[in-house]
PDB file of N, CA and C in Angstrom:
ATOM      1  N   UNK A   1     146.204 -27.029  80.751  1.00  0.00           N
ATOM      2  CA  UNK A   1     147.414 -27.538  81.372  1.00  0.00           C
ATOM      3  C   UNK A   1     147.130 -28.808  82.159  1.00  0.00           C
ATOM      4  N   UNK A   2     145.712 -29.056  82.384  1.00  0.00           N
ATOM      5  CA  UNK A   2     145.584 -29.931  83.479  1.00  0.00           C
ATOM      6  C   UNK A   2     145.950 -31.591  82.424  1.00  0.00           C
ATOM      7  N   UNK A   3     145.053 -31.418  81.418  1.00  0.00           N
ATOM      8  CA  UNK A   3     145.580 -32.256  80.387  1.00  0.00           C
ATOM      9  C   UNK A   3     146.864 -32.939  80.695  1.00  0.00           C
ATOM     10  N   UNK A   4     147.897 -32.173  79.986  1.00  0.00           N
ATOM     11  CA  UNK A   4     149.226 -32.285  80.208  1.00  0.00           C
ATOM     12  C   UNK A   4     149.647 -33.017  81.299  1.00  0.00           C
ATOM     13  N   UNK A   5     149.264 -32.754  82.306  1.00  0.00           N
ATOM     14  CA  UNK A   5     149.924 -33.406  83.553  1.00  0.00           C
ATOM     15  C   UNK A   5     149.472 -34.710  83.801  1.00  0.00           C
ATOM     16  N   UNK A   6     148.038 -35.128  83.697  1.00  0.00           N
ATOM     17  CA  UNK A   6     147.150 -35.901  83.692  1.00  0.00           C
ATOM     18  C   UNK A   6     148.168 -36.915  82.511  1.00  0.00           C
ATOM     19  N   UNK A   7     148.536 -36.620  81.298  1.00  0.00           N
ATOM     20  CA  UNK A   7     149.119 -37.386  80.493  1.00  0.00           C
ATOM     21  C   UNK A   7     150.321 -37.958  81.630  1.00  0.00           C
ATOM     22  N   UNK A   8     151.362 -36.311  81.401  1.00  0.00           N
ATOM     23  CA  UNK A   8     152.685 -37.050  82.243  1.00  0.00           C
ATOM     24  C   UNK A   8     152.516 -37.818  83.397  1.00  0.00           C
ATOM     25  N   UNK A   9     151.428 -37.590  83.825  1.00  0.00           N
ATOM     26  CA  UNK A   9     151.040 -38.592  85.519  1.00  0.00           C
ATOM     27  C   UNK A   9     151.060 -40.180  84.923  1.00  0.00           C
ATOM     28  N   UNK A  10     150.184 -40.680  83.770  1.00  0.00           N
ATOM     29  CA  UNK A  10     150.257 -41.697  83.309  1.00  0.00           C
ATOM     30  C   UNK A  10     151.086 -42.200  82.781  1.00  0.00           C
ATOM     31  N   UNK A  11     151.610 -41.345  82.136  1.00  0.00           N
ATOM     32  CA  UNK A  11     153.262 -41.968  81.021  1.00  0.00           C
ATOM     33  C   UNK A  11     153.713 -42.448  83.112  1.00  0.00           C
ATOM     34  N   UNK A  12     154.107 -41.731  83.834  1.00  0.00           N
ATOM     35  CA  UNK A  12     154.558 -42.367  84.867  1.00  0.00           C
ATOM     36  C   UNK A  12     154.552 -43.545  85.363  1.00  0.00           C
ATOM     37  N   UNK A  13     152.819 -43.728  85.768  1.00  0.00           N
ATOM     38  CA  UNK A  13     152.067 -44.519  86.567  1.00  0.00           C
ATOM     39  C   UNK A  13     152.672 -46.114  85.284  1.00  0.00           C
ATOM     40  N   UNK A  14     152.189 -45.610  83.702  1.00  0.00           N
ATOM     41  CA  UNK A  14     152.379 -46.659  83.183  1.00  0.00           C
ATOM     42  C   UNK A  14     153.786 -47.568  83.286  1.00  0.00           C
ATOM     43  N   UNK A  15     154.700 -46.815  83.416  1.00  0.00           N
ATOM     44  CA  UNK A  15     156.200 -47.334  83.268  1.00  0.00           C
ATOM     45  C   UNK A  15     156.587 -48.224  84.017  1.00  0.00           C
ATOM     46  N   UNK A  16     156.049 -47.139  85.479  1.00  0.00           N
ATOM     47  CA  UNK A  16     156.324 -47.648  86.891  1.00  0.00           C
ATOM     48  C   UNK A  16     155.517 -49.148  86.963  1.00  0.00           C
ATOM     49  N   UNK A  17     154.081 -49.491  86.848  1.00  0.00           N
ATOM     50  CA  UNK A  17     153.475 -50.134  86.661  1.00  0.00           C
ATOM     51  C   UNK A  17     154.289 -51.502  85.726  1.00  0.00           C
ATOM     52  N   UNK A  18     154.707 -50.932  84.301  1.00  0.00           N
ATOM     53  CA  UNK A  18     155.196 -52.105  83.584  1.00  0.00           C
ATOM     54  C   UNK A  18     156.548 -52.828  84.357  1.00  0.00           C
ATOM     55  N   UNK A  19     157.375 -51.941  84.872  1.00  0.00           N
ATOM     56  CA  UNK A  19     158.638 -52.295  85.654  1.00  0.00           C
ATOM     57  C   UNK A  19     158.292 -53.277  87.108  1.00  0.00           C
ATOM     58  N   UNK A  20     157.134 -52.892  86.905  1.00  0.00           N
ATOM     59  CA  UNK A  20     156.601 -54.060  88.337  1.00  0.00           C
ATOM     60  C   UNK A  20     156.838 -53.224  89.822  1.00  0.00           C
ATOM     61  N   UNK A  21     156.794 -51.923  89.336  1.00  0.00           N
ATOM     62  CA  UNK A  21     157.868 -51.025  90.626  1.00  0.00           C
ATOM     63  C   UNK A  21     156.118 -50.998  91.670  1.00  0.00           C
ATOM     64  N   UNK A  22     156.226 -50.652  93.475  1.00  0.00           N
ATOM     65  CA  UNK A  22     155.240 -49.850  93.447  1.00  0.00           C
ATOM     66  C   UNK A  22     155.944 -48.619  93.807  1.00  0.00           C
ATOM     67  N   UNK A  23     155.247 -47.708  94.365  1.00  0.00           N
ATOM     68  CA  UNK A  23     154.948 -46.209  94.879  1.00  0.00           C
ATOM     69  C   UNK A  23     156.272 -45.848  95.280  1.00  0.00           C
ATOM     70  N   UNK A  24     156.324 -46.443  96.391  1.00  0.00           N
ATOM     71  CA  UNK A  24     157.110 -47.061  97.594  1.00  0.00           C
ATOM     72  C   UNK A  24     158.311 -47.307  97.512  1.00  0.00           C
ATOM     73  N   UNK A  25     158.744 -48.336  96.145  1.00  0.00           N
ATOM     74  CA  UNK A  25     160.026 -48.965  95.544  1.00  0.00           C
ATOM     75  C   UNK A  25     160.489 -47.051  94.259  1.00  0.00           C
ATOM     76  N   UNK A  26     159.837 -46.644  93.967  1.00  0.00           N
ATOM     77  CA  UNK A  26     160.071 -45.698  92.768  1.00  0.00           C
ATOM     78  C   UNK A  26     160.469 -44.422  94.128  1.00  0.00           C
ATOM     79  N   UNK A  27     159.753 -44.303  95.048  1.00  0.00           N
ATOM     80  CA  UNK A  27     159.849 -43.130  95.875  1.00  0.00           C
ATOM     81  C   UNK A  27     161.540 -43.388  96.506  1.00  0.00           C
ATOM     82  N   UNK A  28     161.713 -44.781  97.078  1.00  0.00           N
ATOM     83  CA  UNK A  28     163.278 -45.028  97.317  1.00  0.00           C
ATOM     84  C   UNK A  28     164.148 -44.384  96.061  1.00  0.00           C
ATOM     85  N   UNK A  29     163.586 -45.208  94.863  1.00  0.00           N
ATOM     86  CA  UNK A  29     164.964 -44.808  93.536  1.00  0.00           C
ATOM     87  C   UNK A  29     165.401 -43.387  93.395  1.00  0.00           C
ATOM     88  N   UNK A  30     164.371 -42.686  93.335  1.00  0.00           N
ATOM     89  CA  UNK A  30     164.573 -40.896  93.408  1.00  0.00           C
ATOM     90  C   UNK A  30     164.481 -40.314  94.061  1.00  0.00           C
ATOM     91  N   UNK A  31     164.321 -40.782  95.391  1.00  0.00           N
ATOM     92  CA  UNK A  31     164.112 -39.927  96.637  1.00  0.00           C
ATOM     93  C   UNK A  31     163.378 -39.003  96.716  1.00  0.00           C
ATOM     94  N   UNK A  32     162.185 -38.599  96.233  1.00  0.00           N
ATOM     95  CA  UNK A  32     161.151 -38.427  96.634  1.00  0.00           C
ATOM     96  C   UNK A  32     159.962 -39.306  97.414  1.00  0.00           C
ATOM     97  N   UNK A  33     159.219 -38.324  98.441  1.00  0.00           N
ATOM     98  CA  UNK A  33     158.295 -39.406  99.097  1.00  0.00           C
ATOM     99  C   UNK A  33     157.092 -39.721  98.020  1.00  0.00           C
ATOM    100  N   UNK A  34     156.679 -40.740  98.685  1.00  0.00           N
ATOM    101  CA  UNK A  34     155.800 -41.500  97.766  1.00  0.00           C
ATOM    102  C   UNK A  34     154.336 -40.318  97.635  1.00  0.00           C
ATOM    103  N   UNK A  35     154.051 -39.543  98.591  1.00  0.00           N
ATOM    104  CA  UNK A  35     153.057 -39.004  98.894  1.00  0.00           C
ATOM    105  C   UNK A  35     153.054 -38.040  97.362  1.00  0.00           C
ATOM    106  N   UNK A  36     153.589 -37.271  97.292  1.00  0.00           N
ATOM    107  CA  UNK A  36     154.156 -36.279  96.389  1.00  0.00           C
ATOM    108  C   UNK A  36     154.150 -36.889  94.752  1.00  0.00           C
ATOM    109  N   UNK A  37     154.403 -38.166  95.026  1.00  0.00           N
ATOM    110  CA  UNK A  37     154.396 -39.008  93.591  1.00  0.00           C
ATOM    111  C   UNK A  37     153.538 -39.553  93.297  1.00  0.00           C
ATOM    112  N   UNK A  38     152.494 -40.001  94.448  1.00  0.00           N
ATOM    113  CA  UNK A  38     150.932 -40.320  93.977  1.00  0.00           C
ATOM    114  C   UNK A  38     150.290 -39.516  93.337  1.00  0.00           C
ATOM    115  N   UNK A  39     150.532 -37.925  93.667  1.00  0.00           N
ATOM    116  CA  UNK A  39     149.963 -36.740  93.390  1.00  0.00           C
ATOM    117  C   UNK A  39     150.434 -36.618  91.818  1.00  0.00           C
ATOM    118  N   UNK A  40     151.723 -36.670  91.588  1.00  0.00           N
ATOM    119  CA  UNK A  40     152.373 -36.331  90.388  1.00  0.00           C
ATOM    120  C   UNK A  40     151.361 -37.730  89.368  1.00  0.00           C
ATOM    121  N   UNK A  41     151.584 -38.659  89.544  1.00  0.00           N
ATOM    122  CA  UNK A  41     151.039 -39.477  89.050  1.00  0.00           C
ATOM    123  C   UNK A  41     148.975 -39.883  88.573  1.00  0.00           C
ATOM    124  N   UNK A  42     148.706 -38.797  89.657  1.00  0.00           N
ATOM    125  CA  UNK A  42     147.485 -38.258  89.162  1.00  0.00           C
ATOM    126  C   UNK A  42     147.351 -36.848  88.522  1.00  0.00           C
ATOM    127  N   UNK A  43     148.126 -36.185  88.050  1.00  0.00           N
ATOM    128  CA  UNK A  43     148.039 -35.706  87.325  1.00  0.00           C
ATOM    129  C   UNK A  43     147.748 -34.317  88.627  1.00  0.00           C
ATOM    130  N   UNK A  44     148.200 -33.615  90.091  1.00  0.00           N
ATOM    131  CA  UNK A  44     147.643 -33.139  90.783  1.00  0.00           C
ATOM    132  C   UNK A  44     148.376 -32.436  91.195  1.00  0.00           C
ATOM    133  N   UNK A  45     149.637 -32.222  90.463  1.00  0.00           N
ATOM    134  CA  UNK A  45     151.027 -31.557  91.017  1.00  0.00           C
ATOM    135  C   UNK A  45     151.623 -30.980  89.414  1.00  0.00           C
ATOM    136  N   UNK A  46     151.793 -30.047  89.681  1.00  0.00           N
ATOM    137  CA  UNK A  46     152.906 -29.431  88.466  1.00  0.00           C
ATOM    138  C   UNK A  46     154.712 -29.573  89.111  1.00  0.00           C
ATOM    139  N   UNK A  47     155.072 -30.348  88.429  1.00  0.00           N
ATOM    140  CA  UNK A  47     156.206 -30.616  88.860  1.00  0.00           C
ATOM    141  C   UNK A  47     157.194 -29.860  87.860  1.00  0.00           C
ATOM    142  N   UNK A  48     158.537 -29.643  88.621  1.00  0.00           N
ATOM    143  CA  UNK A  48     159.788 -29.313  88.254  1.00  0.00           C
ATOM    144  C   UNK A  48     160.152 -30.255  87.701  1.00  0.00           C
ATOM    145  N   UNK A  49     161.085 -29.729  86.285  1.00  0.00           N
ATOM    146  CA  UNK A  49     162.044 -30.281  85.605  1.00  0.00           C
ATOM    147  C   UNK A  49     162.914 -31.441  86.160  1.00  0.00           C
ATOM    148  N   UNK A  50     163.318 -30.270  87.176  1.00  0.00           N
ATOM    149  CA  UNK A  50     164.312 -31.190  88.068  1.00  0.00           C
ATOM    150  C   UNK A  50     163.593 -32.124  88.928  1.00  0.00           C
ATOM    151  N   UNK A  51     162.455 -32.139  89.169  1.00  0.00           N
ATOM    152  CA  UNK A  51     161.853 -33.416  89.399  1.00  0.00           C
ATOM    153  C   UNK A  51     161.386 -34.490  89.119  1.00  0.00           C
ATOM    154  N   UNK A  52     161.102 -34.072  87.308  1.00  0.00           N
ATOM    155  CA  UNK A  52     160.627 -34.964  86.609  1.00  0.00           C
ATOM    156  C   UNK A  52     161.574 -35.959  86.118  1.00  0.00           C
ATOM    157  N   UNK A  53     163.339 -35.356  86.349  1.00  0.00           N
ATOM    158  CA  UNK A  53     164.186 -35.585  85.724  1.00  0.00           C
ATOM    159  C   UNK A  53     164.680 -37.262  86.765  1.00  0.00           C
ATOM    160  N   UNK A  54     164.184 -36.726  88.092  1.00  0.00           N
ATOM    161  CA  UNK A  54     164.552 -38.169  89.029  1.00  0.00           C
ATOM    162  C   UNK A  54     163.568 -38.953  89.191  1.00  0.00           C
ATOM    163  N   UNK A  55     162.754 -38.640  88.918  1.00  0.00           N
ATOM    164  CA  UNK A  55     161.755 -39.630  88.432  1.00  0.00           C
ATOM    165  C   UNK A  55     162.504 -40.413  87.440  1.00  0.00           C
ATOM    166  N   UNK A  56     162.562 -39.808  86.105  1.00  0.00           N
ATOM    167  CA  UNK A  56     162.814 -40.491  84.562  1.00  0.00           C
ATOM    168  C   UNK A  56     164.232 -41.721  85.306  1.00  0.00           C
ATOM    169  N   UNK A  57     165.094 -40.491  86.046  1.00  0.00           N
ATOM    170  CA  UNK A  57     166.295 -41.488  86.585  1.00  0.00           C
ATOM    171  C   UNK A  57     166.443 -42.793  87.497  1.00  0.00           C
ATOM    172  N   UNK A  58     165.093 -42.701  88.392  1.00  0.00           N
ATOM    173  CA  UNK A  58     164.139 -43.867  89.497  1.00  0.00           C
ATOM    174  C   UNK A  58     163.679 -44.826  88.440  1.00  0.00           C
ATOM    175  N   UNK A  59     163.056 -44.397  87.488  1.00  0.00           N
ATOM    176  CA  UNK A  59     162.804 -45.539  86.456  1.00  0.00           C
ATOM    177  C   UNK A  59     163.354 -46.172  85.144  1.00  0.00           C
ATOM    178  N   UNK A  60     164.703 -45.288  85.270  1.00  0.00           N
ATOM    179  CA  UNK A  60     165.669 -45.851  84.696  1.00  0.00           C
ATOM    180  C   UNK A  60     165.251 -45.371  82.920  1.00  0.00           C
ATOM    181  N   UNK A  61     164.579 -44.303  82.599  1.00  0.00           N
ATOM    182  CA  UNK A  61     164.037 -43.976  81.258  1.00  0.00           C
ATOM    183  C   UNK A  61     164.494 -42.280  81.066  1.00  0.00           C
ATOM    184  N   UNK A  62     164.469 -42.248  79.778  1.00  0.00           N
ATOM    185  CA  UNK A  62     164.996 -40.629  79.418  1.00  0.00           C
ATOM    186  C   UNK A  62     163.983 -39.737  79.793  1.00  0.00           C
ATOM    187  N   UNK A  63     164.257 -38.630  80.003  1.00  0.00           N
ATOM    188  CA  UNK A  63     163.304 -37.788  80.143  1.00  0.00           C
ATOM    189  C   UNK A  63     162.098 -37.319  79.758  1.00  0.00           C
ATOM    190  N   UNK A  64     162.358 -37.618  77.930  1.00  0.00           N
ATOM    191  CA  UNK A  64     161.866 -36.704  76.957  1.00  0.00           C
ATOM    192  C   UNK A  64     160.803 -38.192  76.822  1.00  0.00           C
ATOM    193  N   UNK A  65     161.083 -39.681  77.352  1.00  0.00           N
ATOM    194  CA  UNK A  65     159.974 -40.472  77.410  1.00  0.00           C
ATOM    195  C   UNK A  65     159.136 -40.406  78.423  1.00  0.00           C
ATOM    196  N   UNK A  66     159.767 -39.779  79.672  1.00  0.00           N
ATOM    197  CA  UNK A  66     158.920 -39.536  80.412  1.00  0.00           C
ATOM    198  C   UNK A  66     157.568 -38.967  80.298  1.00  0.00           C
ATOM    199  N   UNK A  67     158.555 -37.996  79.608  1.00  0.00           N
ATOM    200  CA  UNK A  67     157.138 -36.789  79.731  1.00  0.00           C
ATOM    201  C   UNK A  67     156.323 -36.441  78.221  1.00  0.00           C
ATOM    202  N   UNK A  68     156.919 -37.783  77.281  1.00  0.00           N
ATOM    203  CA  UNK A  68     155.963 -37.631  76.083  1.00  0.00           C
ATOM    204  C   UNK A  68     154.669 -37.482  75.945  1.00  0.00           C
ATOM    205  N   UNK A  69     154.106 -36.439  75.588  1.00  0.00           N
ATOM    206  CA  UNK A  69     152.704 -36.011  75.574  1.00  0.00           C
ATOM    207  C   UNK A  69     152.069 -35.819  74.158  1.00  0.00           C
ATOM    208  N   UNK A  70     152.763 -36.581  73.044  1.00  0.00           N
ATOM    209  CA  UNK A  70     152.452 -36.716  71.667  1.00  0.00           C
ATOM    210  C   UNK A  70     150.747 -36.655  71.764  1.00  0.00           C
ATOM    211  N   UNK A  71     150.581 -38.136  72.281  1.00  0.00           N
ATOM    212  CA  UNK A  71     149.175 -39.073  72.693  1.00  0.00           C
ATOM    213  C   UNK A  71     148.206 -37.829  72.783  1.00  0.00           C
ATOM    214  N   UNK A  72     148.585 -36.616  74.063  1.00  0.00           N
ATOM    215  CA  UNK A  72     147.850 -35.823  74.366  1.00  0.00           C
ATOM    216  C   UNK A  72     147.711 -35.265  73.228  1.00  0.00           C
ATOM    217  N   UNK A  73     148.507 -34.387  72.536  1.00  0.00           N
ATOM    218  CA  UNK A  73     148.582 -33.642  71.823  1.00  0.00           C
ATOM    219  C   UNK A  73     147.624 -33.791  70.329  1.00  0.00           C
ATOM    220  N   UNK A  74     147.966 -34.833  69.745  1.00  0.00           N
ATOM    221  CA  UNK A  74     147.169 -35.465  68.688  1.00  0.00           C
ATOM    222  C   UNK A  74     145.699 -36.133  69.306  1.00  0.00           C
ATOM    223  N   UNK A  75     145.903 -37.203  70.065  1.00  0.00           N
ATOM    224  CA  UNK A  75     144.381 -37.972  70.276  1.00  0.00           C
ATOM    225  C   UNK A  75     144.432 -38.965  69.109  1.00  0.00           C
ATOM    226  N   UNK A  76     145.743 -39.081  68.812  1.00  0.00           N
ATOM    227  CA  UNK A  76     145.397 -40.450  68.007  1.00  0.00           C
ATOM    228  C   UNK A  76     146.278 -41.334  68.350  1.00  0.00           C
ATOM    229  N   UNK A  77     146.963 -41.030  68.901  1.00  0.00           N
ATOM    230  CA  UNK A  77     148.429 -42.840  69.511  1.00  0.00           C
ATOM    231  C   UNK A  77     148.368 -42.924  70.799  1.00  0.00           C
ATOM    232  N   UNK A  78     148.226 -44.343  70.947  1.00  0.00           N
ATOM    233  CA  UNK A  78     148.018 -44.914  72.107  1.00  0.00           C
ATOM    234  C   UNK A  78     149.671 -44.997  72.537  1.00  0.00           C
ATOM    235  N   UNK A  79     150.751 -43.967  72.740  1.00  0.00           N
ATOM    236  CA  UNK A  79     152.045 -43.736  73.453  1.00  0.00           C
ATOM    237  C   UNK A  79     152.728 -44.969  74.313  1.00  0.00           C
ATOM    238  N   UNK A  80     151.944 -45.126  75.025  1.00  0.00           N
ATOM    239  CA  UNK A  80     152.289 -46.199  75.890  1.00  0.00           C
ATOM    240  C   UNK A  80     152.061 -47.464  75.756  1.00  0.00           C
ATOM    241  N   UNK A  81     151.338 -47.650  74.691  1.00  0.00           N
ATOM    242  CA  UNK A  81     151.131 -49.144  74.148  1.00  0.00           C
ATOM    243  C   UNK A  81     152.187 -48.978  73.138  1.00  0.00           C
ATOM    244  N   UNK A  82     152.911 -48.119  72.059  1.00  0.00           N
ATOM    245  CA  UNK A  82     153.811 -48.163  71.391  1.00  0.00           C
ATOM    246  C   UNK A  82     154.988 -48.300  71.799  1.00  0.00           C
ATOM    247  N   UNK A  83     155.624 -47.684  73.465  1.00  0.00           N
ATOM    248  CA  UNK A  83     156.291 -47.538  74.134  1.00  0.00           C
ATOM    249  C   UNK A  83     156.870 -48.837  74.826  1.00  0.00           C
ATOM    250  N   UNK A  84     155.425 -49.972  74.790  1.00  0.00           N
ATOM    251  CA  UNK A  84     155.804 -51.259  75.176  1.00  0.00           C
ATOM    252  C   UNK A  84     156.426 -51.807  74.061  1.00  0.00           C
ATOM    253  N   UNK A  85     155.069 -51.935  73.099  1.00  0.00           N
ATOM    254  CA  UNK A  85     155.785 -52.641  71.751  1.00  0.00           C
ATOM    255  C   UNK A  85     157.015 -52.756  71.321  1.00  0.00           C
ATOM    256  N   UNK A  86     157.673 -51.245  71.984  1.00  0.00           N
ATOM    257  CA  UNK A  86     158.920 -51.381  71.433  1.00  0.00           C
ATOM    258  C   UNK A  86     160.017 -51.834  72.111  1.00  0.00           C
ATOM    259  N   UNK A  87     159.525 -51.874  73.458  1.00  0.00           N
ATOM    260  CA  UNK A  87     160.575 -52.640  74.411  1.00  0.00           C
ATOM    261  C   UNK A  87     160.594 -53.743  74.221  1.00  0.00           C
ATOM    262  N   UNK A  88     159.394 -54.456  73.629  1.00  0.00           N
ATOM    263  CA  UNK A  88     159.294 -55.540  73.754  1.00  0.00           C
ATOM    264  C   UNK A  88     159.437 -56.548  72.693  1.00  0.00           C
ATOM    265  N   UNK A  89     159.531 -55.926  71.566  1.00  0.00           N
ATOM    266  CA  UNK A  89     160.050 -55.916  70.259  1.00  0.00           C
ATOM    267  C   UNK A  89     161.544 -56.094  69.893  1.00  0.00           C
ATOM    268  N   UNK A  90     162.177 -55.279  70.981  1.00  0.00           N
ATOM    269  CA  UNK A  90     163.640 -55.207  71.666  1.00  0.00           C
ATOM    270  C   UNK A  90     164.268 -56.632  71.774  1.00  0.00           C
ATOM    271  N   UNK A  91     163.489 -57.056  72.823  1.00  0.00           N
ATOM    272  CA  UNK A  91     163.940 -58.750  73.774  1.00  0.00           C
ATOM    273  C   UNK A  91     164.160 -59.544  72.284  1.00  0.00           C
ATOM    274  N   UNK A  92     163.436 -59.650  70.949  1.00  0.00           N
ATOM    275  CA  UNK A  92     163.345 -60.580  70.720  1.00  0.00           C
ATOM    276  C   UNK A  92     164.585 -60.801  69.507  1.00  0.00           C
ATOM    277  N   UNK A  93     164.819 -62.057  68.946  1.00  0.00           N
ATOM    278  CA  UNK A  93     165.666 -61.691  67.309  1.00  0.00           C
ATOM    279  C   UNK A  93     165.045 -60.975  66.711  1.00  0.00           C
ATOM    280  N   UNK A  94     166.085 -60.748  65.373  1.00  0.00           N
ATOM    281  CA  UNK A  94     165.236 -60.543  64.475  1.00  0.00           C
ATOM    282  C   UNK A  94     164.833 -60.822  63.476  1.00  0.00           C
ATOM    283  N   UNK A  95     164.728 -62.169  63.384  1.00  0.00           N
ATOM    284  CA  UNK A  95     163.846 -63.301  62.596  1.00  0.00           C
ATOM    285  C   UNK A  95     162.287 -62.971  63.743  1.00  0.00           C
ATOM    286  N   UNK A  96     162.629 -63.167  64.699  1.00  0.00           N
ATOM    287  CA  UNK A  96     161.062 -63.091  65.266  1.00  0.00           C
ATOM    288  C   UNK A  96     160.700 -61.856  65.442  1.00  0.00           C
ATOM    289  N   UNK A  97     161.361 -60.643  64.992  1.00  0.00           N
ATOM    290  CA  UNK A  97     160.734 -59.306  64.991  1.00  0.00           C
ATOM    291  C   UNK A  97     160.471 -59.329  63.327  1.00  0.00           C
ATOM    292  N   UNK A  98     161.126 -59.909  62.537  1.00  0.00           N
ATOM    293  CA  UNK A  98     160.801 -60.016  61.187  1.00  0.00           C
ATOM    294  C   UNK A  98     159.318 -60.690  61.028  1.00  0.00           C
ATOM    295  N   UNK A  99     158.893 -61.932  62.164  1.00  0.00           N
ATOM    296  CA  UNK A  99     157.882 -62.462  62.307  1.00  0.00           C
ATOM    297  C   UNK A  99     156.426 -61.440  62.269  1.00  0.00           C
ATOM    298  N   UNK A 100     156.667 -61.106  63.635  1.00  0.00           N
ATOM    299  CA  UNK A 100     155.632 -60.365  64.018  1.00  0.00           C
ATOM    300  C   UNK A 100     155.083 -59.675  63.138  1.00  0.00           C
ATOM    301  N   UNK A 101     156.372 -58.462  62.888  1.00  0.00           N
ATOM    302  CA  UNK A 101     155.995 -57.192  61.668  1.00  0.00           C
ATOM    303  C   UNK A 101     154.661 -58.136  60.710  1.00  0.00           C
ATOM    304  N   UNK A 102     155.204 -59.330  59.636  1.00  0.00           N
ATOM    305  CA  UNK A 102     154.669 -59.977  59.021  1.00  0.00           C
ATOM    306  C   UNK A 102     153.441 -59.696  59.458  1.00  0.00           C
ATOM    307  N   UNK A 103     153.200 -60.464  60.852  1.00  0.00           N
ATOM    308  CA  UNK A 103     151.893 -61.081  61.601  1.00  0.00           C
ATOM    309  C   UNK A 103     151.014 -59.592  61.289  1.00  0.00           C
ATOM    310  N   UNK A 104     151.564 -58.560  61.420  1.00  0.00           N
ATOM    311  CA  UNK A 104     150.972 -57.250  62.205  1.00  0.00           C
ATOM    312  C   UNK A 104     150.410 -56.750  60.136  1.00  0.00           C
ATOM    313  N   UNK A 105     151.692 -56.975  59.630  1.00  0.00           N
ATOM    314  CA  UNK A 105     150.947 -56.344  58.099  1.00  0.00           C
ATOM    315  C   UNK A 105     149.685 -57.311  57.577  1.00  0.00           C
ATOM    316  N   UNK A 106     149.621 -58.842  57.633  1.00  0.00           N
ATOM    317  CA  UNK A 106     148.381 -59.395  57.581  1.00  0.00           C
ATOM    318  C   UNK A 106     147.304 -59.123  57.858  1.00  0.00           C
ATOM    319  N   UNK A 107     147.578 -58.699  59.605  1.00  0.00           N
ATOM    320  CA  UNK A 107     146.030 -58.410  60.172  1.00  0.00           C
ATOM    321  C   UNK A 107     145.819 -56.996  59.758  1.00  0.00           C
ATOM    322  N   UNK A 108     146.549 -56.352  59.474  1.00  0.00           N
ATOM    323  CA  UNK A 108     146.228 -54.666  59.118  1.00  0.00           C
ATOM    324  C   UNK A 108     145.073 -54.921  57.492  1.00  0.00           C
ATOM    325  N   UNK A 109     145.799 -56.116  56.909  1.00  0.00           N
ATOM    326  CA  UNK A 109     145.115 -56.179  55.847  1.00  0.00           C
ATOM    327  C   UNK A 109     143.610 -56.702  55.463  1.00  0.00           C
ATOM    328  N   UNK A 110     143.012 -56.940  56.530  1.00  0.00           N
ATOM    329  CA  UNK A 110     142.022 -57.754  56.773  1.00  0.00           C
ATOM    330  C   UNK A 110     141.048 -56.612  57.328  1.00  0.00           C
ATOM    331  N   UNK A 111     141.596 -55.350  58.150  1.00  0.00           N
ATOM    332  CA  UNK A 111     140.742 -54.372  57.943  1.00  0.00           C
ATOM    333  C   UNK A 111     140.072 -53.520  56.798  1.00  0.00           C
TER     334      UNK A 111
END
């Protein structure tokens, strides 16, 4: 179980982190203290549903991304690097998401 949490602590830490949020700014959004969320975020707290749920709502993300633990589960996807990709994949057209893809099947091919 410790696994598990250790994941959901990071899916956290990472989000919060990409949003530019700190501790401090995420502990205001959901009203939890920050103390409690350092803990959650190391993986050092088994948290409630209903806690995980104002979290997901402090960072403005669904739940079920919150607490995706695929990564754990398998040991083969890097979750949170896919999780960007795809936000970030988002921002762009899609002539330049048509780009990339391209860019990304080239270099795949070179392995």
């Amino acid at each position: 179980m410790a696994g598990i949490l250790v994941q959901i602590g990071n899916n956290i830490r990472t989000i919060r982190m990409g949003q530019g949020l700190s501790l401090e700014e995420l502990s205001g959004r959901c009203g939890i203290d920050a103390a409690p969320l350092s803990k959650l975020e190391r993986g050092e707290s088994n948290a409630t549903v209903q806690t995980l749920d104002r979290v997901a709502k402090g960072l403005g993300v669904s739940l079920v991304e919150l607490v995706d633990i695929r990564e754990y589960r398998t040991g083969r996807l890097d979750e949170n690097a896919w999780l960007d990709l795809q936000r970030q994949m988002g921002k762009l057209s899609s002539q330049q998401q048509g780009d990339i893809l391209a860019f990304i099947r080239m270099v795949a091919k070179w392995e």
